[in-house]
PDB file of N, CA and C in Angstrom:
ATOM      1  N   UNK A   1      -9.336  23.212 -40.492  1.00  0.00           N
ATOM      2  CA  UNK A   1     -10.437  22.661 -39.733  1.00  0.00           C
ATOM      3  C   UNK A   1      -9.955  22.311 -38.319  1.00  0.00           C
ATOM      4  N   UNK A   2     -10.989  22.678 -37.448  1.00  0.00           N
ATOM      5  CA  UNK A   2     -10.129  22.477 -35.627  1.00  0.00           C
ATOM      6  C   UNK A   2     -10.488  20.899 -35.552  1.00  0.00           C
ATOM      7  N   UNK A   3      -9.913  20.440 -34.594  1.00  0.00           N
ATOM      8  CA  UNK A   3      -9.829  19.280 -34.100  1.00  0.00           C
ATOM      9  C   UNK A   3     -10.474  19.765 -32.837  1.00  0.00           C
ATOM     10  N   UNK A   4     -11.973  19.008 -32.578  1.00  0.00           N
ATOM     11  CA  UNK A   4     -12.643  19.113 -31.043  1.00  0.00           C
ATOM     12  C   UNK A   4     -12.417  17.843 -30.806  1.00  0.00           C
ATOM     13  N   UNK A   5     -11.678  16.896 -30.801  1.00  0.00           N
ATOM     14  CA  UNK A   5     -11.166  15.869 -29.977  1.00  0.00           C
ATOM     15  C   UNK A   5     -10.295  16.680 -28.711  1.00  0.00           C
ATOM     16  N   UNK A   6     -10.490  15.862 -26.996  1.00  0.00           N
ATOM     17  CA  UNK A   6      -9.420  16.226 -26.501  1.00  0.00           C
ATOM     18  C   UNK A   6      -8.235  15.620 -26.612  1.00  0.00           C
ATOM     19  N   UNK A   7      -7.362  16.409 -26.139  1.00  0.00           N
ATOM     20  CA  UNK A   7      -5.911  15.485 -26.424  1.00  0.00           C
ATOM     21  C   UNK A   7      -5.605  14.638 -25.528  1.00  0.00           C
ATOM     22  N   UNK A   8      -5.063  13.703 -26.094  1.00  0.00           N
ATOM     23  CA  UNK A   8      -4.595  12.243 -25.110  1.00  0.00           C
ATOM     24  C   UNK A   8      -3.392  13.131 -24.469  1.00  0.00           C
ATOM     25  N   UNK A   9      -3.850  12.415 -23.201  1.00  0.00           N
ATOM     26  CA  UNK A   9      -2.557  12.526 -22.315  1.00  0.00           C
ATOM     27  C   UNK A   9      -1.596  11.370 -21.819  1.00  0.00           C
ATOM     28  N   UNK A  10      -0.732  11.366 -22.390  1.00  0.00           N
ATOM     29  CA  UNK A  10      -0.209   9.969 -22.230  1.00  0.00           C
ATOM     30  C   UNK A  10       0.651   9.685 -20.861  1.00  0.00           C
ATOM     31  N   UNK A  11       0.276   8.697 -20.681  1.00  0.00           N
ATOM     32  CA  UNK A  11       0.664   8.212 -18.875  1.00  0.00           C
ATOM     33  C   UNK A  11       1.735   6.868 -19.040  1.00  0.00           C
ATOM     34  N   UNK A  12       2.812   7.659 -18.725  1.00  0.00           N
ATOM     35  CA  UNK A  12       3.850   6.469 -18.998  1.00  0.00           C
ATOM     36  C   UNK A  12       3.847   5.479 -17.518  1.00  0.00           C
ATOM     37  N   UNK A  13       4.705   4.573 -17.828  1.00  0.00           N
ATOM     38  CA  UNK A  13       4.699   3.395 -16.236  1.00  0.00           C
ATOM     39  C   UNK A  13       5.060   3.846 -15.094  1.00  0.00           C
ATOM     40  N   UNK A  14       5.843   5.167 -15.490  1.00  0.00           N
ATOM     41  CA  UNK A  14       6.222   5.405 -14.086  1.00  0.00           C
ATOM     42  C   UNK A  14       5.146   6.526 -13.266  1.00  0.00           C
ATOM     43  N   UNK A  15       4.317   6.994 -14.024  1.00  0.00           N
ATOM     44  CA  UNK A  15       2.933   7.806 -13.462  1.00  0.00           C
ATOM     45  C   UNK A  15       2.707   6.541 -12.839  1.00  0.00           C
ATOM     46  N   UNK A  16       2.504   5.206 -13.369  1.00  0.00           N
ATOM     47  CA  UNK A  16       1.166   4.400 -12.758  1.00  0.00           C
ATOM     48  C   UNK A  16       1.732   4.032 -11.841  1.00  0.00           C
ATOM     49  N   UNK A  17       2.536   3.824 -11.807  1.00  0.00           N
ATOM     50  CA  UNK A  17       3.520   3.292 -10.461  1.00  0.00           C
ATOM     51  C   UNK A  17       3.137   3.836  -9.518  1.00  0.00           C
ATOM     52  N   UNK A  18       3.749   5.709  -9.654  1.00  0.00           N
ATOM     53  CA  UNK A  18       3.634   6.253  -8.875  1.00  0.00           C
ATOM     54  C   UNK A  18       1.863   6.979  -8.332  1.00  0.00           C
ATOM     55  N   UNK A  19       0.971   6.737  -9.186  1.00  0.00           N
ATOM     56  CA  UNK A  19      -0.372   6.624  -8.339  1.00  0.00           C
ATOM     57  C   UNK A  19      -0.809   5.101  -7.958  1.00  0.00           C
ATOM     58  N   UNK A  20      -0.456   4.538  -8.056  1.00  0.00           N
ATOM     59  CA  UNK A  20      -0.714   3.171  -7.274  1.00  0.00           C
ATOM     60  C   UNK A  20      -0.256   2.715  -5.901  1.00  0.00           C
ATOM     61  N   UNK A  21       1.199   3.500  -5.905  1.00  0.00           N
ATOM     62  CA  UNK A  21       1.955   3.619  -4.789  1.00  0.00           C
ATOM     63  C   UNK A  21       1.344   4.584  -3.856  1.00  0.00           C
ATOM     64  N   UNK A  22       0.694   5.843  -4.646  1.00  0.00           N
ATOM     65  CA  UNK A  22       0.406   6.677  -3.807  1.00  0.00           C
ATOM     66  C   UNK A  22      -1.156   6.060  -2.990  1.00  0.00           C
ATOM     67  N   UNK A  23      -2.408   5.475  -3.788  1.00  0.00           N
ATOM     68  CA  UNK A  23      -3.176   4.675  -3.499  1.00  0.00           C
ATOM     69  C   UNK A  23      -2.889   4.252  -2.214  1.00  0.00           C
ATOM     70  N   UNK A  24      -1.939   3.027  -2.311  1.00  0.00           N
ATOM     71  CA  UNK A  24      -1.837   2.097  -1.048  1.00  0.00           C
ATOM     72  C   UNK A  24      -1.183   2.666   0.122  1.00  0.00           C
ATOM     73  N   UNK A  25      -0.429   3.731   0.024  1.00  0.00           N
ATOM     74  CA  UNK A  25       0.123   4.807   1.037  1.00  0.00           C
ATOM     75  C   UNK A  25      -1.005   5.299   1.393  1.00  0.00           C
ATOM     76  N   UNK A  26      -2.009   5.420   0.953  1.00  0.00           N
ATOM     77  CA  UNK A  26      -3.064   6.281   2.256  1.00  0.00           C
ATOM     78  C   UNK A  26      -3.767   4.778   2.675  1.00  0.00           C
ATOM     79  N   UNK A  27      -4.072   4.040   2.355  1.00  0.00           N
ATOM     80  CA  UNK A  27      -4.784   2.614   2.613  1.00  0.00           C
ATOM     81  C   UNK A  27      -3.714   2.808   3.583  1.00  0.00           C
ATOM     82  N   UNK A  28      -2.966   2.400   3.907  1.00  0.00           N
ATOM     83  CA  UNK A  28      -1.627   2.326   4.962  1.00  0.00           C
ATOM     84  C   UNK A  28      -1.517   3.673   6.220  1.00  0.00           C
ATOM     85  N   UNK A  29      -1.842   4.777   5.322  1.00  0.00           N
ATOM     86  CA  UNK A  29      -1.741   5.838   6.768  1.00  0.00           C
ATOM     87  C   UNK A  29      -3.092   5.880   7.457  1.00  0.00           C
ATOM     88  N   UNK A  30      -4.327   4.949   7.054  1.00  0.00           N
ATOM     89  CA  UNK A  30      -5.336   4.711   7.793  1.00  0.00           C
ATOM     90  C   UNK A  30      -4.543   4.585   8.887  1.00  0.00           C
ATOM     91  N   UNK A  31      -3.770   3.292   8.940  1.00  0.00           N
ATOM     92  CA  UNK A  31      -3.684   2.429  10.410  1.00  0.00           C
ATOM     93  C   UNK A  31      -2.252   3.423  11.373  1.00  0.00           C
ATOM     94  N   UNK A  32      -1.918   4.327  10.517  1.00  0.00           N
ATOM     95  CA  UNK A  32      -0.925   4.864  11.015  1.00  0.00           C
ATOM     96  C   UNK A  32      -0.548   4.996  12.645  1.00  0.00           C
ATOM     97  N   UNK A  33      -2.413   5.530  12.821  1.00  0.00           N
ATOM     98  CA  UNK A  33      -1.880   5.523  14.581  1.00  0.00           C
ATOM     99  C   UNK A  33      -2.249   4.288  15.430  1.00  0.00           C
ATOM    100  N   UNK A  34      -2.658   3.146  14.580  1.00  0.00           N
ATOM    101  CA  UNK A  34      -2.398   2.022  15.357  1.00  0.00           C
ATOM    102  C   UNK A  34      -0.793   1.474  15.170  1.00  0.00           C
ATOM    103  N   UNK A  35       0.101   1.640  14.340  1.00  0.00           N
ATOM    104  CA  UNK A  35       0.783   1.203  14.323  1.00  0.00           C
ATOM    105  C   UNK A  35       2.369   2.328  14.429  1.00  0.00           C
ATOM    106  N   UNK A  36       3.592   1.704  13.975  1.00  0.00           N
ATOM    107  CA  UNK A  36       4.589   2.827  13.812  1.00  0.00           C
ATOM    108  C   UNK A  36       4.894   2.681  12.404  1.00  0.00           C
ATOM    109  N   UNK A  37       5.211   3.722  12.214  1.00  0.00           N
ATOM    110  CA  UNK A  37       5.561   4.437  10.668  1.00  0.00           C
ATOM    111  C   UNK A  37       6.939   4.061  10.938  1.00  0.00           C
ATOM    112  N   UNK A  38       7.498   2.935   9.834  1.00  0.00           N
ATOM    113  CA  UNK A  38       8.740   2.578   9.815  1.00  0.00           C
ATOM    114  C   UNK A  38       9.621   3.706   8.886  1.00  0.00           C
ATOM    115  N   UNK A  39       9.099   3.202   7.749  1.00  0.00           N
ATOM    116  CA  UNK A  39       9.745   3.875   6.328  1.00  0.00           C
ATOM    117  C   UNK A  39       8.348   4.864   5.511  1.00  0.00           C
ATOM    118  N   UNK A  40       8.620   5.868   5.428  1.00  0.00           N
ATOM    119  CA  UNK A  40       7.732   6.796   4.744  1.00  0.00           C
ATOM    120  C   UNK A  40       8.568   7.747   3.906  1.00  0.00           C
ATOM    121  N   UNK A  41       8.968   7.115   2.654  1.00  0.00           N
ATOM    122  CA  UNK A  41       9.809   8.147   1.565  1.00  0.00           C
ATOM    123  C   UNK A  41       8.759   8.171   0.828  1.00  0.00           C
ATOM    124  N   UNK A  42       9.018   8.632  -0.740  1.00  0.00           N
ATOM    125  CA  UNK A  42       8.351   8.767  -1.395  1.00  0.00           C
ATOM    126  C   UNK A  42       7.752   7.357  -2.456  1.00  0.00           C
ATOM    127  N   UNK A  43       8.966   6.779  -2.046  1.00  0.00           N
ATOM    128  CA  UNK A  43       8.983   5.032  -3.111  1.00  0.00           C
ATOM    129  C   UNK A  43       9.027   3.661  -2.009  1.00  0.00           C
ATOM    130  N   UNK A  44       8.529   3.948  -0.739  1.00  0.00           N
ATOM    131  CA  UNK A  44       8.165   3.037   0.277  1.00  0.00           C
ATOM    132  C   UNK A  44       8.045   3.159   1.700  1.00  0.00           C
ATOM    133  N   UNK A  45       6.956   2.920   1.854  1.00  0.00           N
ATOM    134  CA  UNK A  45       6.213   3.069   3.154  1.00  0.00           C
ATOM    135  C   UNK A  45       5.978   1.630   4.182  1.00  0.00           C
ATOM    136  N   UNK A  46       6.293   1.869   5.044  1.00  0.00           N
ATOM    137  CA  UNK A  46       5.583   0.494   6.184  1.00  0.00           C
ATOM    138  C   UNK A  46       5.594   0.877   7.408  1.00  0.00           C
ATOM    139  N   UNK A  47       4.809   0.216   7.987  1.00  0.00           N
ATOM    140  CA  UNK A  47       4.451   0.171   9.301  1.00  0.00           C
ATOM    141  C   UNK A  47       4.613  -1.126   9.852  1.00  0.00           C
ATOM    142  N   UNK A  48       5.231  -1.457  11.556  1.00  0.00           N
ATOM    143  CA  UNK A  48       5.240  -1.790  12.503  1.00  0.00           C
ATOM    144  C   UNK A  48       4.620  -2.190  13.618  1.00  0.00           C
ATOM    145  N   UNK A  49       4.711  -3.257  14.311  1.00  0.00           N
ATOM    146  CA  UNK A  49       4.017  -3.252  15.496  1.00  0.00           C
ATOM    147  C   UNK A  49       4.302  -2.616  16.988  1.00  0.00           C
ATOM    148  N   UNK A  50       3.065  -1.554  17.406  1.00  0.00           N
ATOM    149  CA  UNK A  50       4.059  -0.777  18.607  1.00  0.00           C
ATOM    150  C   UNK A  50       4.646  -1.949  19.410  1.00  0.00           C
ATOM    151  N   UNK A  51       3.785  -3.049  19.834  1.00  0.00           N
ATOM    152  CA  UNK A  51       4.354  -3.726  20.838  1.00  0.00           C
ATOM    153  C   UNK A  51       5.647  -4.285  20.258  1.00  0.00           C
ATOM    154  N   UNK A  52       7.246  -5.227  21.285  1.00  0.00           N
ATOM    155  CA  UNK A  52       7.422  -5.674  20.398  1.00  0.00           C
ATOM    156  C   UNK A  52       6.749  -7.492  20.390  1.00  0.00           C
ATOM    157  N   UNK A  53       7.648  -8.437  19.691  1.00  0.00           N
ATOM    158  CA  UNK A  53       7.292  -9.263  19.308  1.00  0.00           C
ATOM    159  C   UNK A  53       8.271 -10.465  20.649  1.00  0.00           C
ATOM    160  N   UNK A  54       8.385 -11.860  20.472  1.00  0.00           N
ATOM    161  CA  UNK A  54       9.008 -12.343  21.590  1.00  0.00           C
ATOM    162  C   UNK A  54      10.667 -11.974  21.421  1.00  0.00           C
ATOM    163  N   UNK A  55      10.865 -12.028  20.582  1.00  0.00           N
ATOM    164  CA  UNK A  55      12.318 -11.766  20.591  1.00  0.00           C
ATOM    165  C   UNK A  55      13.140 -10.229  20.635  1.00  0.00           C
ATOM    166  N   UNK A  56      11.875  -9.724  21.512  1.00  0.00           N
ATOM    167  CA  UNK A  56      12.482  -8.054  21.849  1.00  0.00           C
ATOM    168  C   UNK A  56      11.699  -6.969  20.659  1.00  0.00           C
ATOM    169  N   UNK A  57      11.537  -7.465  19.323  1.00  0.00           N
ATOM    170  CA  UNK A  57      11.686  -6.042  18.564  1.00  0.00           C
ATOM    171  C   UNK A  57      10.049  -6.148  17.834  1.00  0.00           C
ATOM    172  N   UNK A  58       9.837  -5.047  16.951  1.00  0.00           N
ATOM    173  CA  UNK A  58       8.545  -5.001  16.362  1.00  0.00           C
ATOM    174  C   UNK A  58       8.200  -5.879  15.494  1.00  0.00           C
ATOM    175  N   UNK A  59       7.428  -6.245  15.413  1.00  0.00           N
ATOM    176  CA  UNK A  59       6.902  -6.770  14.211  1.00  0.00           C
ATOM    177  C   UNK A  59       6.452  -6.030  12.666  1.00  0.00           C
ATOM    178  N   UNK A  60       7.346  -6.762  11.571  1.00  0.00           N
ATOM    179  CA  UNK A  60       6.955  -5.886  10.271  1.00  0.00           C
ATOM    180  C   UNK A  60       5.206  -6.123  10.378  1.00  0.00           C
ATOM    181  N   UNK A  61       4.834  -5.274   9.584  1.00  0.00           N
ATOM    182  CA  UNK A  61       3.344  -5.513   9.725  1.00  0.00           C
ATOM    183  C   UNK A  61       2.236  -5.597   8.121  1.00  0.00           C
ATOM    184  N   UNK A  62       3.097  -4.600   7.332  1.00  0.00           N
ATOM    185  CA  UNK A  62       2.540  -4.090   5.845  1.00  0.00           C
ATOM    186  C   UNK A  62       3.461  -2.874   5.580  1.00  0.00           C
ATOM    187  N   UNK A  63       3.429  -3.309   4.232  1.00  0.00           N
ATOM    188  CA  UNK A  63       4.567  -2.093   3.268  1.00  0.00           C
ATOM    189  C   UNK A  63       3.907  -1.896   2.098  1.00  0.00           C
ATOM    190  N   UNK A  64       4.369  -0.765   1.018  1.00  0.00           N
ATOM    191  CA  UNK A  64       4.144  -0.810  -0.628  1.00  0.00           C
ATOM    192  C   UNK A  64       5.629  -0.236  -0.714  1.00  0.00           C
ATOM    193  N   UNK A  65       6.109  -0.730  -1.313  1.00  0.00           N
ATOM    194  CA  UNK A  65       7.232  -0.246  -2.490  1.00  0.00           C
ATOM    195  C   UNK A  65       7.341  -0.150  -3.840  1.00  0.00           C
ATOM    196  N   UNK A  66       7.915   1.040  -4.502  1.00  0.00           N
ATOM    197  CA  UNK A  66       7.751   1.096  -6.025  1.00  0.00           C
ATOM    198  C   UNK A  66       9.222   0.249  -6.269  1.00  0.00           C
ATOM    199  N   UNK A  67       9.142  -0.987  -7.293  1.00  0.00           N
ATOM    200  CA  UNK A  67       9.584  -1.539  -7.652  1.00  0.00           C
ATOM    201  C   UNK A  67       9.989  -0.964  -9.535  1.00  0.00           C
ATOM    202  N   UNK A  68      11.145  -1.474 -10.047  1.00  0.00           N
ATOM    203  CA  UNK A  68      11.344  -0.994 -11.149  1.00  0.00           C
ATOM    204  C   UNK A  68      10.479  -0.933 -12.167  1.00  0.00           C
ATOM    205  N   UNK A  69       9.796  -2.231 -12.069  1.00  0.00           N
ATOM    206  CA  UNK A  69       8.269  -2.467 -13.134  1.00  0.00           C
ATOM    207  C   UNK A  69       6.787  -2.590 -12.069  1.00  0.00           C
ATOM    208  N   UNK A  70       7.193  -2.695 -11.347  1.00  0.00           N
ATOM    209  CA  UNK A  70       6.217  -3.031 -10.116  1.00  0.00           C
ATOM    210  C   UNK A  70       5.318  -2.387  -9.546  1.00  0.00           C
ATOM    211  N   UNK A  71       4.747  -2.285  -8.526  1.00  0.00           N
ATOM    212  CA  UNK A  71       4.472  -1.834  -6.961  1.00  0.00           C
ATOM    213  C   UNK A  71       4.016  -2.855  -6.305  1.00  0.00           C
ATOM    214  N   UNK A  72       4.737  -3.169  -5.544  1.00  0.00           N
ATOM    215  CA  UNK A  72       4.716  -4.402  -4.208  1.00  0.00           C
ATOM    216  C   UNK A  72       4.221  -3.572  -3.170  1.00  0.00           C
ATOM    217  N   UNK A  73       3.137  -4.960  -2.728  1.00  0.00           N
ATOM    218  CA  UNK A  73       2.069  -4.338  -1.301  1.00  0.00           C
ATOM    219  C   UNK A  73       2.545  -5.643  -0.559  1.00  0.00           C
ATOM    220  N   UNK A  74       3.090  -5.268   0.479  1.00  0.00           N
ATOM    221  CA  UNK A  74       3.246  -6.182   1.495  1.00  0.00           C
ATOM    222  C   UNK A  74       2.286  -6.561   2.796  1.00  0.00           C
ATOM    223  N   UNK A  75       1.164  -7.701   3.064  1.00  0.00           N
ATOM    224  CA  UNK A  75       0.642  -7.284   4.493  1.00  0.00           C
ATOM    225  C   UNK A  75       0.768  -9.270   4.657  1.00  0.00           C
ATOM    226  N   UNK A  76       1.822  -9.292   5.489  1.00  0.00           N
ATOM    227  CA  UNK A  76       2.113 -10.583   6.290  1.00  0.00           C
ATOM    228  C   UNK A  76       0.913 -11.345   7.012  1.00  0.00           C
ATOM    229  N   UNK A  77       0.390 -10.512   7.590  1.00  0.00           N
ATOM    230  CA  UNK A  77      -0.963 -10.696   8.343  1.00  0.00           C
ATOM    231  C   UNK A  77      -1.945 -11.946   7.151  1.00  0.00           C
ATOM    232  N   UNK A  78      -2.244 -11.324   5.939  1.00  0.00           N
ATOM    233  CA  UNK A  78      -2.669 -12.384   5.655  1.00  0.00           C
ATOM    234  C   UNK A  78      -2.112 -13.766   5.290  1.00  0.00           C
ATOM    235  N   UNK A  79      -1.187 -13.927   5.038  1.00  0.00           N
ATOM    236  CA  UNK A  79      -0.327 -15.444   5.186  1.00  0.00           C
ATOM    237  C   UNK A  79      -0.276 -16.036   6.604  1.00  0.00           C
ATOM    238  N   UNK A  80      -0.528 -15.484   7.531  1.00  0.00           N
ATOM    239  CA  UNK A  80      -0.102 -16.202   9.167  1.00  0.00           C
ATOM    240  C   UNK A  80      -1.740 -16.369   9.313  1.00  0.00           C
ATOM    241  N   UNK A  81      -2.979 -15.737   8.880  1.00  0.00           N
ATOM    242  CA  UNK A  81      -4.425 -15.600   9.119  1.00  0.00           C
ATOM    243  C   UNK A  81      -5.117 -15.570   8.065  1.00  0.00           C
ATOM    244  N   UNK A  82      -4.789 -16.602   6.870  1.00  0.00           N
ATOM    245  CA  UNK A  82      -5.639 -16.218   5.690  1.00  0.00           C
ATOM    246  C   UNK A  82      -7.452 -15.641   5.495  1.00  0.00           C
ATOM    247  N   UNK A  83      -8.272 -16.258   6.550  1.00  0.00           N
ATOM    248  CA  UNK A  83      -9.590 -15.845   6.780  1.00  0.00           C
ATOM    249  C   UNK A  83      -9.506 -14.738   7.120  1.00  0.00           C
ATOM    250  N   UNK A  84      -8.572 -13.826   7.298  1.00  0.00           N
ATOM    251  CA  UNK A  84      -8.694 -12.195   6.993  1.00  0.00           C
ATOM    252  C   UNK A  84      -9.204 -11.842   6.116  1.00  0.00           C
ATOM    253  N   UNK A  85      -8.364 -12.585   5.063  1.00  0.00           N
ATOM    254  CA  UNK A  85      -9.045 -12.007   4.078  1.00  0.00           C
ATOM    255  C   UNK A  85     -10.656 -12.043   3.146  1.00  0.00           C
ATOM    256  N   UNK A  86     -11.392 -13.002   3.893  1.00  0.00           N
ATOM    257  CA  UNK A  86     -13.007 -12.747   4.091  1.00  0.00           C
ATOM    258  C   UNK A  86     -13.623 -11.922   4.114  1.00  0.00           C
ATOM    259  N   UNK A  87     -12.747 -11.038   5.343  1.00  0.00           N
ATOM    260  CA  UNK A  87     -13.150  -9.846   5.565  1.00  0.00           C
ATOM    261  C   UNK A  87     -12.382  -8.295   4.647  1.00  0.00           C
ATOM    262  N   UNK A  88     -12.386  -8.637   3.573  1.00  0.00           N
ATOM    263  CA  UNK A  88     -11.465  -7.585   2.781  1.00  0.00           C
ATOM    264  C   UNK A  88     -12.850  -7.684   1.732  1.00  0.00           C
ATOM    265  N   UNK A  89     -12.500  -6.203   1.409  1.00  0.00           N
ATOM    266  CA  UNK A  89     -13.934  -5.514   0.070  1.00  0.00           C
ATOM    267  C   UNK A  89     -13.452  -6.354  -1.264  1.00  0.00           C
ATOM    268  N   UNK A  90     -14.595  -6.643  -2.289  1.00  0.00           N
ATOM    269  CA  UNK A  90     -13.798  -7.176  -3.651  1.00  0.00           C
ATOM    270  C   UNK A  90     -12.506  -6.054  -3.921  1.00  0.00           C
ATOM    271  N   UNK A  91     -12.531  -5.244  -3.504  1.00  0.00           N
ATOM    272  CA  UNK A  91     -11.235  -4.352  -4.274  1.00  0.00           C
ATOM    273  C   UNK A  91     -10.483  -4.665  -3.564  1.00  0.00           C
ATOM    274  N   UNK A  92     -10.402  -5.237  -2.090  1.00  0.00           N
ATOM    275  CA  UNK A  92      -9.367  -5.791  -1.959  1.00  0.00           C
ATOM    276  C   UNK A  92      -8.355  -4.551  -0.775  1.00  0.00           C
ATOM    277  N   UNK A  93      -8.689  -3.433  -1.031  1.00  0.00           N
ATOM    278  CA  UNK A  93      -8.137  -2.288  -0.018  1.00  0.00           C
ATOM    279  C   UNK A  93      -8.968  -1.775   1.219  1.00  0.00           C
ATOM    280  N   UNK A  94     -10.408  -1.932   1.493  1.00  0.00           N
ATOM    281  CA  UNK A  94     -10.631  -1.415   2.746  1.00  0.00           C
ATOM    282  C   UNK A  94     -11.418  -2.621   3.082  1.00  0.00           C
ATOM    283  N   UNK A  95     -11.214  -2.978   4.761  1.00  0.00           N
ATOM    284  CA  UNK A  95     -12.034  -3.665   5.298  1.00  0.00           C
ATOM    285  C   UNK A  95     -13.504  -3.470   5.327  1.00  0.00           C
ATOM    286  N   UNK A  96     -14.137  -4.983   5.048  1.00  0.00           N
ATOM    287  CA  UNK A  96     -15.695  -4.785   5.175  1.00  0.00           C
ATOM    288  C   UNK A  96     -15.808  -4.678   6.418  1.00  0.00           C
ATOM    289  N   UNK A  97     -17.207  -3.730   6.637  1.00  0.00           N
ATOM    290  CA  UNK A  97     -18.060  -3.385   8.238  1.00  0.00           C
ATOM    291  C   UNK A  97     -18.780  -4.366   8.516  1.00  0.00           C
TER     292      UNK A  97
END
């Protein structure tokens, strides 16, 4: 007798990692040409401020890194300006218009 079930495809942690990572890497190459592309491998991305900051150099600005169990999203901006985040969608990745 056939089995018309489809087959599970099983998605271990490091798939999810790695589409979650991939997720916030394009959320991130939005701002690409406002900002500089620090680190862009495959397991962490960030961007920079073109200008620099008072003490000569850029400012970090936002990162994601795949972490061993993780994926860490870094954006500093909201800790120095928390009412940014007002303006963030419930999901939390693209700014409201």
């Amino acid at each position: 007798m056939a089995n018309n079930q489809p087959a599970k495809v099983e998605t271990t942690k490091e798939d999810s990692r790695s589409a979650i990572f991939t997720a916030l890497r394009e959320v991130l190459r939005i701002y690409q040409d406002d900002f500089v592309v620090k680190t862009d491998k495959p397991n962490h991305c960030s961007l920079e401020t073109r200008s620099p900051s008072l003490n000569g150099r850029r400012m970090f600005f936002a990162a994601a890194k795949v972490k061993k169990n993780y994926v860490s999203y870094y954006l500093p901006p909201l800790y120095m300006f928390p009412e940014l985040a007002n303006r963030l969608s419930p999901e939390g990745l693209y700014p409201v218009e």
